[in-house]
C-alpha atoms as a PDB file:
ATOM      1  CA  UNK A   1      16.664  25.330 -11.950  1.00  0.00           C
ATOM      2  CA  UNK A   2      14.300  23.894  -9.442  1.00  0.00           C
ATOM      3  CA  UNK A   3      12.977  20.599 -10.023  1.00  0.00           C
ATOM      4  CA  UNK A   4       9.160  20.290 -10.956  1.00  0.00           C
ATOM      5  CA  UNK A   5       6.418  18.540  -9.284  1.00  0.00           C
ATOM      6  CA  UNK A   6       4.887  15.283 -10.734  1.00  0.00           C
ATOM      7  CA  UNK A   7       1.282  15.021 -10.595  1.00  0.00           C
ATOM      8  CA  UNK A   8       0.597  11.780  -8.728  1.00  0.00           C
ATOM      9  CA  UNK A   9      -2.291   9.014  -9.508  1.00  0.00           C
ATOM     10  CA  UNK A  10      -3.028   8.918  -5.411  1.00  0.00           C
ATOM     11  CA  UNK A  11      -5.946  10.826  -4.565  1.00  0.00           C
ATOM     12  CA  UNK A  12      -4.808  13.139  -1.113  1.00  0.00           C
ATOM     13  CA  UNK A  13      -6.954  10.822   1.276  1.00  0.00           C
ATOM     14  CA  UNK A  14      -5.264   7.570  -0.001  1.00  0.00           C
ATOM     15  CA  UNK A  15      -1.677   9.103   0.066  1.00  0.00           C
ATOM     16  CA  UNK A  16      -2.165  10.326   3.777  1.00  0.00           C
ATOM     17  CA  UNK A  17      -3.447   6.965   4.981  1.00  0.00           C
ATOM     18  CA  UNK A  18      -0.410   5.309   2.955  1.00  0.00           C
ATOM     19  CA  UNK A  19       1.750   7.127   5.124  1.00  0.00           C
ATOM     20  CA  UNK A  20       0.074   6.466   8.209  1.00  0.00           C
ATOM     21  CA  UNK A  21       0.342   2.750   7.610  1.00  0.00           C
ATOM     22  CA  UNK A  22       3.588   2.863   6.834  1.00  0.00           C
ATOM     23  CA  UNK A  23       4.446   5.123   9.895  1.00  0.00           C
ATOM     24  CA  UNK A  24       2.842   2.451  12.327  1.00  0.00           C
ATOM     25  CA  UNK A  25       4.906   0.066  10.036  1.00  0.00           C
ATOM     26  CA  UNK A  26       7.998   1.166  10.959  1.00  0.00           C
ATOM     27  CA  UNK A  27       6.924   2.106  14.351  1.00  0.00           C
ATOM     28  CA  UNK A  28       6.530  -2.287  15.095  1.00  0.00           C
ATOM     29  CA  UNK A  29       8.607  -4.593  16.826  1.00  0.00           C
ATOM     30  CA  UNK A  30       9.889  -7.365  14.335  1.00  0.00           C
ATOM     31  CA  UNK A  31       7.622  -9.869  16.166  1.00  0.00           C
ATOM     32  CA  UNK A  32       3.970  -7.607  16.141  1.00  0.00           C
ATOM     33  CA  UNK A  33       5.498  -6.690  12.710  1.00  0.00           C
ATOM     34  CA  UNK A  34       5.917 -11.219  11.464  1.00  0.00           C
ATOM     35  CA  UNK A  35       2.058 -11.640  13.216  1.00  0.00           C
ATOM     36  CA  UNK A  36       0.904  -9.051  10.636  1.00  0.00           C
ATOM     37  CA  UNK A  37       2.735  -9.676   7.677  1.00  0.00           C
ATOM     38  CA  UNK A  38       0.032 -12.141   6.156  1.00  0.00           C
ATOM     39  CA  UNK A  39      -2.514  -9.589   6.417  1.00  0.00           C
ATOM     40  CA  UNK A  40      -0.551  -7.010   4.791  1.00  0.00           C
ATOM     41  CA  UNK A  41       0.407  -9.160   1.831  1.00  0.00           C
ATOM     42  CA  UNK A  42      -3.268  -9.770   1.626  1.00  0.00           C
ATOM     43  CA  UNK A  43      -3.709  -6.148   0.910  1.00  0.00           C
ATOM     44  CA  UNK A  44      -0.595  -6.442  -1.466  1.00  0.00           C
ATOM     45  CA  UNK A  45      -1.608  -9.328  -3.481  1.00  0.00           C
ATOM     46  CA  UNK A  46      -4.794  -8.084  -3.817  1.00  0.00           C
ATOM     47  CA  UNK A  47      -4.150  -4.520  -5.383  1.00  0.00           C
ATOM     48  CA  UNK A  48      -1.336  -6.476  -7.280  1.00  0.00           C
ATOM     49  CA  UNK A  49      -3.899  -9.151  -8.990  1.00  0.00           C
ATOM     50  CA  UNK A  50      -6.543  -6.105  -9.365  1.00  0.00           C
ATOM     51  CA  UNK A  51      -4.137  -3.453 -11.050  1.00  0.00           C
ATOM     52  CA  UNK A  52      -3.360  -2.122 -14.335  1.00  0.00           C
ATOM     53  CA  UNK A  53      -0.858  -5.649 -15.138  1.00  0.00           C
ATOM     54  CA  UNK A  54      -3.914  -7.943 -14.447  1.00  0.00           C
ATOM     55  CA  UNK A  55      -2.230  -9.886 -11.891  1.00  0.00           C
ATOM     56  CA  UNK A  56       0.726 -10.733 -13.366  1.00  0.00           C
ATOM     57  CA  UNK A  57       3.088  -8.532 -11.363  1.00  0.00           C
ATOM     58  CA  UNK A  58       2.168  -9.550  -7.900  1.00  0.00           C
ATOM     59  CA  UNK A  59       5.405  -9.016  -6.230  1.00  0.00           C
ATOM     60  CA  UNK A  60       6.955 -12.045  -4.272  1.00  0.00           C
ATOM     61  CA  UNK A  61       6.952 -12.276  -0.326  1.00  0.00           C
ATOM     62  CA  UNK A  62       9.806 -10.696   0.691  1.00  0.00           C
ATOM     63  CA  UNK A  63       9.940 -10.510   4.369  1.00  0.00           C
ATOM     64  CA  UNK A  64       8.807  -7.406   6.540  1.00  0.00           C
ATOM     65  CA  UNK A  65      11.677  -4.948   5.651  1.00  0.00           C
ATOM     66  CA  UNK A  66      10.117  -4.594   2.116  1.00  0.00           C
ATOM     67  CA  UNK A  67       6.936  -5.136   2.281  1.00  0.00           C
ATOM     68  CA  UNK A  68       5.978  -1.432   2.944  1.00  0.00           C
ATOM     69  CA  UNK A  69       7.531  -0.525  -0.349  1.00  0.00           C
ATOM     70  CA  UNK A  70       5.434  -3.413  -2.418  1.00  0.00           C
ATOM     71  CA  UNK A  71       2.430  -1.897  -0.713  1.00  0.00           C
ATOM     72  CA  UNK A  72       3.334   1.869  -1.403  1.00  0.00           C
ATOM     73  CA  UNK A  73       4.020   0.591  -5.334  1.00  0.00           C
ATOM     74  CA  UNK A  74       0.820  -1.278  -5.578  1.00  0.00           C
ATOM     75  CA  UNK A  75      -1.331   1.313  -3.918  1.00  0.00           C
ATOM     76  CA  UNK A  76       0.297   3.804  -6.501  1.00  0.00           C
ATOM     77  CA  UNK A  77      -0.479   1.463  -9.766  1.00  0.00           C
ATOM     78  CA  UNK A  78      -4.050   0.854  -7.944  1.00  0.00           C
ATOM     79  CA  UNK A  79      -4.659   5.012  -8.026  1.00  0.00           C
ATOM     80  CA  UNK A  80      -3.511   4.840 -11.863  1.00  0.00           C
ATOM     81  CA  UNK A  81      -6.104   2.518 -12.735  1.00  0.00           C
ATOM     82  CA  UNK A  82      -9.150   3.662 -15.011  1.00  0.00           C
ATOM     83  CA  UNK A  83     -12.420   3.836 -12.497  1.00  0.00           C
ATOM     84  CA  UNK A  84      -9.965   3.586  -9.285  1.00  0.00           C
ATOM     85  CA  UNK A  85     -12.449   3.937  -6.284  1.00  0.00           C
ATOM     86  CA  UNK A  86     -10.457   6.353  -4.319  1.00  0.00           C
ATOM     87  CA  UNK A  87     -12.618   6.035  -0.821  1.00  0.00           C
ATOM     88  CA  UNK A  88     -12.537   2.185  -0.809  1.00  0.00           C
ATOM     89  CA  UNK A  89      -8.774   2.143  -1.508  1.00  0.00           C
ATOM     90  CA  UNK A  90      -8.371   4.524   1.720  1.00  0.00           C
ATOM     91  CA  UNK A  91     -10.772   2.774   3.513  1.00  0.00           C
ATOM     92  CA  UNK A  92      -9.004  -0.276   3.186  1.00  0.00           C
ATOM     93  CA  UNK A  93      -5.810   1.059   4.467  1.00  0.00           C
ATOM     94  CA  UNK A  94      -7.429   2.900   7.064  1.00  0.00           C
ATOM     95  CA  UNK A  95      -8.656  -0.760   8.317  1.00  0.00           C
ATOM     96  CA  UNK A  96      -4.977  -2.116   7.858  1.00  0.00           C
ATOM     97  CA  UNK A  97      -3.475   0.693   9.934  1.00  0.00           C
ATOM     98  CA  UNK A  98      -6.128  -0.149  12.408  1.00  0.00           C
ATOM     99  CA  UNK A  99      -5.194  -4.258  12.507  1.00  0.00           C
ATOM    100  CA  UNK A 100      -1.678  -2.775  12.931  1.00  0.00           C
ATOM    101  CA  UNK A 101      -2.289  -1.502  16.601  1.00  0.00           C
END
């Protein structure tokens, strides 16, 4: 028996910029990767303190080999939030992908 889809909380245009970000991510040497880990965490902390926990959950700094999945779980509670404004959140990660080059 084949297993079934889950619906997912990310709106398409959200989900495709996730992955572009975290294509580019992976796609930076260690040292262009350090100079933009601040501004990444600024995304993550944000989401974190604006999600469905209220800001208790913000997830703690842990270094550039993670911080991809901390975004990709934040961006994911951020879509399941009542009123989530879809075309800001990909927006914003549009203009983080962008930062990234």
């Amino acid at each position: 028996m084949a297993p079934t889809a889950r619906p997912t909380p990310v709106a398409q245009d959200v989900g495709v910029e996730l992955q572009r970000v975290v294509d580019r991510w992976r796609s930076l040497p260690l040292d262009h990767a350090l100079r933009h880990l601040p501004a990444v965490r600024a995304v993550v902390d944000r989401l974190a303190a604006s999600g469905p926990a209220g800001g208790t959950a913000i997830p703690p700094d842990l270094g550039p080999g993670v911080v991809m999945d901390q975004l990709t779980v934040v961006v994911y509670d951020a879509s399941a939030a009542p009123g989530c404004d879809a075309a800001g959140l990909a927006a914003e990660l549009v203009a983080l992908r962008r930062r990234l080059a």
